[in-house]
PDB file of N, CA and C in Angstrom:
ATOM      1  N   UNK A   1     -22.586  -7.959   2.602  1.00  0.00           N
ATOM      2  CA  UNK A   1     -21.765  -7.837   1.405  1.00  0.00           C
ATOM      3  C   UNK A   1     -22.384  -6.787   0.481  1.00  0.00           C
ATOM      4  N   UNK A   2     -21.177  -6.051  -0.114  1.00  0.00           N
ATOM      5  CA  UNK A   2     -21.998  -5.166  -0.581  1.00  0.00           C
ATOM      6  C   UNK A   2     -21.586  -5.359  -2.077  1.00  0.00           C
ATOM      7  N   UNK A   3     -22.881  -4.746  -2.879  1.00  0.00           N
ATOM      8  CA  UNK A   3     -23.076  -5.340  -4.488  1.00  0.00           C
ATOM      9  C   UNK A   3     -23.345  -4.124  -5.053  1.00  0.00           C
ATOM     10  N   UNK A   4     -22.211  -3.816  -6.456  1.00  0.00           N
ATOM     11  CA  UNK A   4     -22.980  -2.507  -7.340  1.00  0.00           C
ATOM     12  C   UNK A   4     -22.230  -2.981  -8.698  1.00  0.00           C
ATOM     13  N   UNK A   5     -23.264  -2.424  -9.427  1.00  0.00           N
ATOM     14  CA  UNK A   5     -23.070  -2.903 -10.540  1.00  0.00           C
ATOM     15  C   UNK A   5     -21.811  -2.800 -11.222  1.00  0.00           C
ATOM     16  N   UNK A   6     -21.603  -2.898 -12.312  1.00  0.00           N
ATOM     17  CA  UNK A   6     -20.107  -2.767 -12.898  1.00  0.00           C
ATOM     18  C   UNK A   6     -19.732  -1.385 -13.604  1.00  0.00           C
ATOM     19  N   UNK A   7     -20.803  -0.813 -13.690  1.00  0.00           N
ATOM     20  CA  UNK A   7     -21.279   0.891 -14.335  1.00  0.00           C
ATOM     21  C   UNK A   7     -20.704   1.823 -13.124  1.00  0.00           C
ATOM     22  N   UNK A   8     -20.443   1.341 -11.855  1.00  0.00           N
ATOM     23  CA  UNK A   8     -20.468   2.155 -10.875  1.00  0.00           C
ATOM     24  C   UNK A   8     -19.151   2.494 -11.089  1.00  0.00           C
ATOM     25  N   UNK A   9     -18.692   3.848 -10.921  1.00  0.00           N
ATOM     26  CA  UNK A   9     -17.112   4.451 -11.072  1.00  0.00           C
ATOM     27  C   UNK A   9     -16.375   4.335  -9.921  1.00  0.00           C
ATOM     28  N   UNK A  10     -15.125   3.977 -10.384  1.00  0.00           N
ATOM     29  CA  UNK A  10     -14.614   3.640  -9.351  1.00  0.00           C
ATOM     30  C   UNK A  10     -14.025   4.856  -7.662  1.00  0.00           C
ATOM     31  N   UNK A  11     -14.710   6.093  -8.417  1.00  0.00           N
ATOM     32  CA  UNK A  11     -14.717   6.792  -7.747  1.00  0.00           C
ATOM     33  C   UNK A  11     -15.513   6.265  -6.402  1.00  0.00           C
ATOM     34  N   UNK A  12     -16.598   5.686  -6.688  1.00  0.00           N
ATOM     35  CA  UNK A  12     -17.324   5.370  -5.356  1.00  0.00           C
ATOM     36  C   UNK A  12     -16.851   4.240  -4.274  1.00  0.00           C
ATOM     37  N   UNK A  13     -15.838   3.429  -5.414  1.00  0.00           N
ATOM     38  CA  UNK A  13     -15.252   2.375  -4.427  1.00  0.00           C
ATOM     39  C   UNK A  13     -13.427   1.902  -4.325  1.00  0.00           C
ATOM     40  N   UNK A  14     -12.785   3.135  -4.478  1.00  0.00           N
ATOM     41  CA  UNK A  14     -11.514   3.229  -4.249  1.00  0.00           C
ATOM     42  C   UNK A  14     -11.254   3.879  -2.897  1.00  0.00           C
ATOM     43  N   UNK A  15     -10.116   3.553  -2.601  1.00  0.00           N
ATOM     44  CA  UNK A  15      -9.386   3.652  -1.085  1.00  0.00           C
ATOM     45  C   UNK A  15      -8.902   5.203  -1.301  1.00  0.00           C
ATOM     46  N   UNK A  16      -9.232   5.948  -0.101  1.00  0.00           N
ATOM     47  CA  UNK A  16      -9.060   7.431  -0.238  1.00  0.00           C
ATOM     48  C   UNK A  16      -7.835   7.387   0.810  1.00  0.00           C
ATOM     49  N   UNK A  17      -7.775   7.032   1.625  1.00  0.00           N
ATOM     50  CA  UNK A  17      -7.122   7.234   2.499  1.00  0.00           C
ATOM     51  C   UNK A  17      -5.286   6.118   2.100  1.00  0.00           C
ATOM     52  N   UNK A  18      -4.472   7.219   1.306  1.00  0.00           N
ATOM     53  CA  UNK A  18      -3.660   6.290   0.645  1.00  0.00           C
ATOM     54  C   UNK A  18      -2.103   6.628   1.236  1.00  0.00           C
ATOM     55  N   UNK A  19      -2.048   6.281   1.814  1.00  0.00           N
ATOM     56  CA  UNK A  19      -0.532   6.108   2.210  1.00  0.00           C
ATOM     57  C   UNK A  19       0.775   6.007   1.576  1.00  0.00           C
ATOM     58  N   UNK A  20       1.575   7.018   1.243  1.00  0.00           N
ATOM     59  CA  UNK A  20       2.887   6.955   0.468  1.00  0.00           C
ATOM     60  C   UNK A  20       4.247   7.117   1.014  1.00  0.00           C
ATOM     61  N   UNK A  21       4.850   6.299   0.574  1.00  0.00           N
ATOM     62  CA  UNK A  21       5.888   6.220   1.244  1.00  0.00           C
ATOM     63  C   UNK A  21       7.307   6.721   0.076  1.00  0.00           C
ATOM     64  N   UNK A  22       8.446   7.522   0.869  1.00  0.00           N
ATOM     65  CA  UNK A  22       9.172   8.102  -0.512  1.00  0.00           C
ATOM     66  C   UNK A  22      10.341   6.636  -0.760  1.00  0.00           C
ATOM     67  N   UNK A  23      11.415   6.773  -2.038  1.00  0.00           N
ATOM     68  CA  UNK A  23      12.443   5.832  -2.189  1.00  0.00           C
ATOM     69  C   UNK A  23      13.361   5.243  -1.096  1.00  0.00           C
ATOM     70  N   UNK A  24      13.269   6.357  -0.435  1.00  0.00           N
ATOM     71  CA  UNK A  24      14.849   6.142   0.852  1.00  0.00           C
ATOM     72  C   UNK A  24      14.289   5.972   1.904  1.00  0.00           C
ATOM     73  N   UNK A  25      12.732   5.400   2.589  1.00  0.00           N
ATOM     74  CA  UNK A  25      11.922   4.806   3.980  1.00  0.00           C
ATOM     75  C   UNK A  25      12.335   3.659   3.850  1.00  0.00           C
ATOM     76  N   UNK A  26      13.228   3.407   5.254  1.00  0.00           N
ATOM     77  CA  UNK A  26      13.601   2.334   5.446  1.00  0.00           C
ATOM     78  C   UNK A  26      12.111   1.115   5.957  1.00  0.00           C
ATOM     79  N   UNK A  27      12.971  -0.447   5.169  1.00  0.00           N
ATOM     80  CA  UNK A  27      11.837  -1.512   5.892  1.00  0.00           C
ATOM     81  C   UNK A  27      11.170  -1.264   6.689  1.00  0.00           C
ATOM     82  N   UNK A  28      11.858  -1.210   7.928  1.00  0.00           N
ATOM     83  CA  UNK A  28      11.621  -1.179   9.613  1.00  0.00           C
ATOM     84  C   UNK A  28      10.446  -0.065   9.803  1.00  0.00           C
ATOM     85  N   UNK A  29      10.269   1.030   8.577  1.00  0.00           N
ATOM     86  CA  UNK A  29       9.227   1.895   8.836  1.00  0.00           C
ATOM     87  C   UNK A  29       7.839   1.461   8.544  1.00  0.00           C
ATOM     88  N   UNK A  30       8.372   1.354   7.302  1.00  0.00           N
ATOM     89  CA  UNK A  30       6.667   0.837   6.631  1.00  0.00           C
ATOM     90  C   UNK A  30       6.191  -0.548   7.493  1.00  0.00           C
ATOM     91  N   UNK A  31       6.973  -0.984   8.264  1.00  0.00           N
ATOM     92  CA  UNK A  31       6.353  -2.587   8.922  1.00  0.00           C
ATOM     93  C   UNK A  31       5.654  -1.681   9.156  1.00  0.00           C
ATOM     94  N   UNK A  32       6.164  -0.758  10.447  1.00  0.00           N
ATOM     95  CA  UNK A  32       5.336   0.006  11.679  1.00  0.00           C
ATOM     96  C   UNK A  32       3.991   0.609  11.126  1.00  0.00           C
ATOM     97  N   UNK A  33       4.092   1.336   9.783  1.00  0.00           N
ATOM     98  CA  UNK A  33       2.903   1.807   9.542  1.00  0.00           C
ATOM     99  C   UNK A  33       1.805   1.103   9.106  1.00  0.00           C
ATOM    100  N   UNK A  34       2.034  -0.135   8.673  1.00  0.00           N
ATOM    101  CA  UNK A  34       1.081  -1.258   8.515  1.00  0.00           C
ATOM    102  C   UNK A  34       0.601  -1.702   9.703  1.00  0.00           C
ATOM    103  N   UNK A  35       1.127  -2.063  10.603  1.00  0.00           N
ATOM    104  CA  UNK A  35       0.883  -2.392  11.585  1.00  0.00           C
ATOM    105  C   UNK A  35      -0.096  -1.288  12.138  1.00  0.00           C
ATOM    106  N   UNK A  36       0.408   0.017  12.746  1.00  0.00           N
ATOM    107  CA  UNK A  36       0.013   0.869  13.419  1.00  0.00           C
ATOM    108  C   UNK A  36      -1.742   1.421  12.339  1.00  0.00           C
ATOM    109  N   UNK A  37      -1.065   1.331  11.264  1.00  0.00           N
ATOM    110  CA  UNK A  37      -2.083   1.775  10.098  1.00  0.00           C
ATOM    111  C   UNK A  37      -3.401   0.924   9.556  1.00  0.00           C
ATOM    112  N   UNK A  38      -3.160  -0.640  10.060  1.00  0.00           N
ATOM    113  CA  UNK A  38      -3.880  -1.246   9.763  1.00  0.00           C
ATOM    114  C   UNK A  38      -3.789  -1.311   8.120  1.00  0.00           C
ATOM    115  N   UNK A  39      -2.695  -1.502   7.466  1.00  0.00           N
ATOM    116  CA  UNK A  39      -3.139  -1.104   5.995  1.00  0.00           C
ATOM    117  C   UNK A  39      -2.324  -2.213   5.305  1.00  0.00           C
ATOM    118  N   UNK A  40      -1.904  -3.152   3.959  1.00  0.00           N
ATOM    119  CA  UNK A  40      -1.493  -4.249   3.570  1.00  0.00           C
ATOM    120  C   UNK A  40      -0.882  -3.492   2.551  1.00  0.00           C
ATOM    121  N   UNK A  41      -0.682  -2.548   2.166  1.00  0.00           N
ATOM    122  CA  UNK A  41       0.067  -1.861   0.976  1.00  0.00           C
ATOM    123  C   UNK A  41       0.069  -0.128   0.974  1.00  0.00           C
ATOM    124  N   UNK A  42       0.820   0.389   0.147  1.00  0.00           N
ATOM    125  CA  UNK A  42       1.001   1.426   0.018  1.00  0.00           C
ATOM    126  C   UNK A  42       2.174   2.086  -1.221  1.00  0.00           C
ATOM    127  N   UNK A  43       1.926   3.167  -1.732  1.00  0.00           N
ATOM    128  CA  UNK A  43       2.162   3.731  -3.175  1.00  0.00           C
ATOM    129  C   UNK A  43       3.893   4.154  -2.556  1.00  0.00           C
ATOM    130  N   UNK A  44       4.687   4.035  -3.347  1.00  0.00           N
ATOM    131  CA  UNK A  44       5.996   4.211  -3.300  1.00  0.00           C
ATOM    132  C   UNK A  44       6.130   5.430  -4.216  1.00  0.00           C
ATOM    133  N   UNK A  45       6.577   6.831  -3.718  1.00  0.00           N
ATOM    134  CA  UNK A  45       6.506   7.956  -4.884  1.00  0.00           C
ATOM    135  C   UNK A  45       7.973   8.437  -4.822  1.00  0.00           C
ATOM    136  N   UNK A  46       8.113   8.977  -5.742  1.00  0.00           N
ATOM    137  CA  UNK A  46       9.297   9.548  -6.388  1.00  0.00           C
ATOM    138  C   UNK A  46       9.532  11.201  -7.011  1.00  0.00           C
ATOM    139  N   UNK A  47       9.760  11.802  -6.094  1.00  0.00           N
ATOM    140  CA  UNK A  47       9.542  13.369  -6.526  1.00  0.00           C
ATOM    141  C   UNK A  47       8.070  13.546  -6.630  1.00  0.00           C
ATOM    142  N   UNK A  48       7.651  13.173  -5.626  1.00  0.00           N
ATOM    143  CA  UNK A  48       5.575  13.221  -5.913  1.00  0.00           C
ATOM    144  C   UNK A  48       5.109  12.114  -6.331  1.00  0.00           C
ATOM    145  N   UNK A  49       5.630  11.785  -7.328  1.00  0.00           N
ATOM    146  CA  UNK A  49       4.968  10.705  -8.973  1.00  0.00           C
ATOM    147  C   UNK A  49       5.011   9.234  -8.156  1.00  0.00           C
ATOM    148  N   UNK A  50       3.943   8.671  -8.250  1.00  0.00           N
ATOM    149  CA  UNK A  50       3.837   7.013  -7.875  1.00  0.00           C
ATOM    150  C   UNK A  50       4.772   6.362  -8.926  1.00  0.00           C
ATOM    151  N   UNK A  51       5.675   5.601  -8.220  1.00  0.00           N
ATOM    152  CA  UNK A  51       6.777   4.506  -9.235  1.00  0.00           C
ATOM    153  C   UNK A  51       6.251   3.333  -8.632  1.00  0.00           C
ATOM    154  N   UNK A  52       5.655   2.816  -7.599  1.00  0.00           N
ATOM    155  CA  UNK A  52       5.508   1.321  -7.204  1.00  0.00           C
ATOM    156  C   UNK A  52       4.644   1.224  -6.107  1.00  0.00           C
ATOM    157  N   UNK A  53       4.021   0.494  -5.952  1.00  0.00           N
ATOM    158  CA  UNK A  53       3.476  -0.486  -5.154  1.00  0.00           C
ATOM    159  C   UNK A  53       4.252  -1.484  -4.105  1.00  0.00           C
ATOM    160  N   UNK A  54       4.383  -0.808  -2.689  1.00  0.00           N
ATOM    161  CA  UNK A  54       4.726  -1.997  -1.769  1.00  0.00           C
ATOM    162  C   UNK A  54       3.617  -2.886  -1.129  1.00  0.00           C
ATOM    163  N   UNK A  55       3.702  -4.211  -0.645  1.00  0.00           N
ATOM    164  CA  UNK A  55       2.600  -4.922  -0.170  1.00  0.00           C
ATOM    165  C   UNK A  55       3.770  -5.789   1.523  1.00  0.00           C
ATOM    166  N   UNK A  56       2.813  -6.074   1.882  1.00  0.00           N
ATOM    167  CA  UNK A  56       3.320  -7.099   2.875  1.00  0.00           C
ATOM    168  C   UNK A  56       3.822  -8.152   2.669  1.00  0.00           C
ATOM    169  N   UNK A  57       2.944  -8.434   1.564  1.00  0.00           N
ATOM    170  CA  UNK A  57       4.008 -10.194   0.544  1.00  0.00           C
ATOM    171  C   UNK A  57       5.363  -9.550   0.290  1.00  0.00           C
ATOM    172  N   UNK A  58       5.327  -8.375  -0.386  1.00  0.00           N
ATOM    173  CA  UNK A  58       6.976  -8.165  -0.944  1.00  0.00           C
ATOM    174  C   UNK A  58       7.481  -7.467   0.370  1.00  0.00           C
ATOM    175  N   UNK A  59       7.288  -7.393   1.353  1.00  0.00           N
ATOM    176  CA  UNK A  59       8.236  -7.122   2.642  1.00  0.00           C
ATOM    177  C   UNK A  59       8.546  -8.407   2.859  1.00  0.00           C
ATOM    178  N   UNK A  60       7.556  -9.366   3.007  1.00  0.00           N
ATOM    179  CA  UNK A  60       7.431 -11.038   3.680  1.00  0.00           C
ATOM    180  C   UNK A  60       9.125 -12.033   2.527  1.00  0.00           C
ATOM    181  N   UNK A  61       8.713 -11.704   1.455  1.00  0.00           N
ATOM    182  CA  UNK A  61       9.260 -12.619   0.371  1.00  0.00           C
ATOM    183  C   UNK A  61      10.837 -12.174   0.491  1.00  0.00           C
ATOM    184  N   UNK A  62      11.136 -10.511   1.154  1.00  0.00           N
ATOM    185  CA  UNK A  62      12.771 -10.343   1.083  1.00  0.00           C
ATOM    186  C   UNK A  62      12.997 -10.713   2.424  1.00  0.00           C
ATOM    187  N   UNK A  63      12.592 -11.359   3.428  1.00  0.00           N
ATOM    188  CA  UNK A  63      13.354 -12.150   4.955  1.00  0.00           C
ATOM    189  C   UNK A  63      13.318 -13.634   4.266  1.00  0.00           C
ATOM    190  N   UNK A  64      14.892 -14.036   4.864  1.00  0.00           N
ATOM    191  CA  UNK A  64      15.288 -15.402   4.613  1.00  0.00           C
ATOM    192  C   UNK A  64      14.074 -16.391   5.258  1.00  0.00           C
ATOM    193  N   UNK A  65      13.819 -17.238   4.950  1.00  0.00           N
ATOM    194  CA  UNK A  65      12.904 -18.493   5.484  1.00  0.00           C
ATOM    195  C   UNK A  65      13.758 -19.022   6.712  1.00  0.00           C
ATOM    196  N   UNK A  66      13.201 -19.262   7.538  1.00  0.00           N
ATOM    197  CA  UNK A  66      13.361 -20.265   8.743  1.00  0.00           C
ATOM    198  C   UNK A  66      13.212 -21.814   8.939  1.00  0.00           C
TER     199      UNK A  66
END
């Protein structure tokens, strides 16, 4: 486990490798790139500009329950 203090910027411990996806990527894509990507979220952009945050909960929460 790794430990650094609270002084440390978050430059040293943010995710570089960030995955964006534009308004009009259908569901069925981003499953695949999670999957294939190994990754639980990713930045939703809009003409470049980040508007949102998708996660696997909010893919999970819009399929009807069984």
């Amino acid at each position: 486990e790794l430990h650094m203090p609270l002084s440390t910027p978050v430059s040293e411990v943010m995710t570089t490798d960030v995955v964006e996806a534009s308004l009009d990527v259908k569901l069925f894509e981003v499953i695949r790139w999670f999957k294939e990507r190994e990754i639980g979220r990713l930045i939703v952009v809009d003409d470049g500009k980040p508007v949102g945050i998708l996660t696997q909960s909010d893919i999970i929460r819009v399929f009807p329950s069984y």
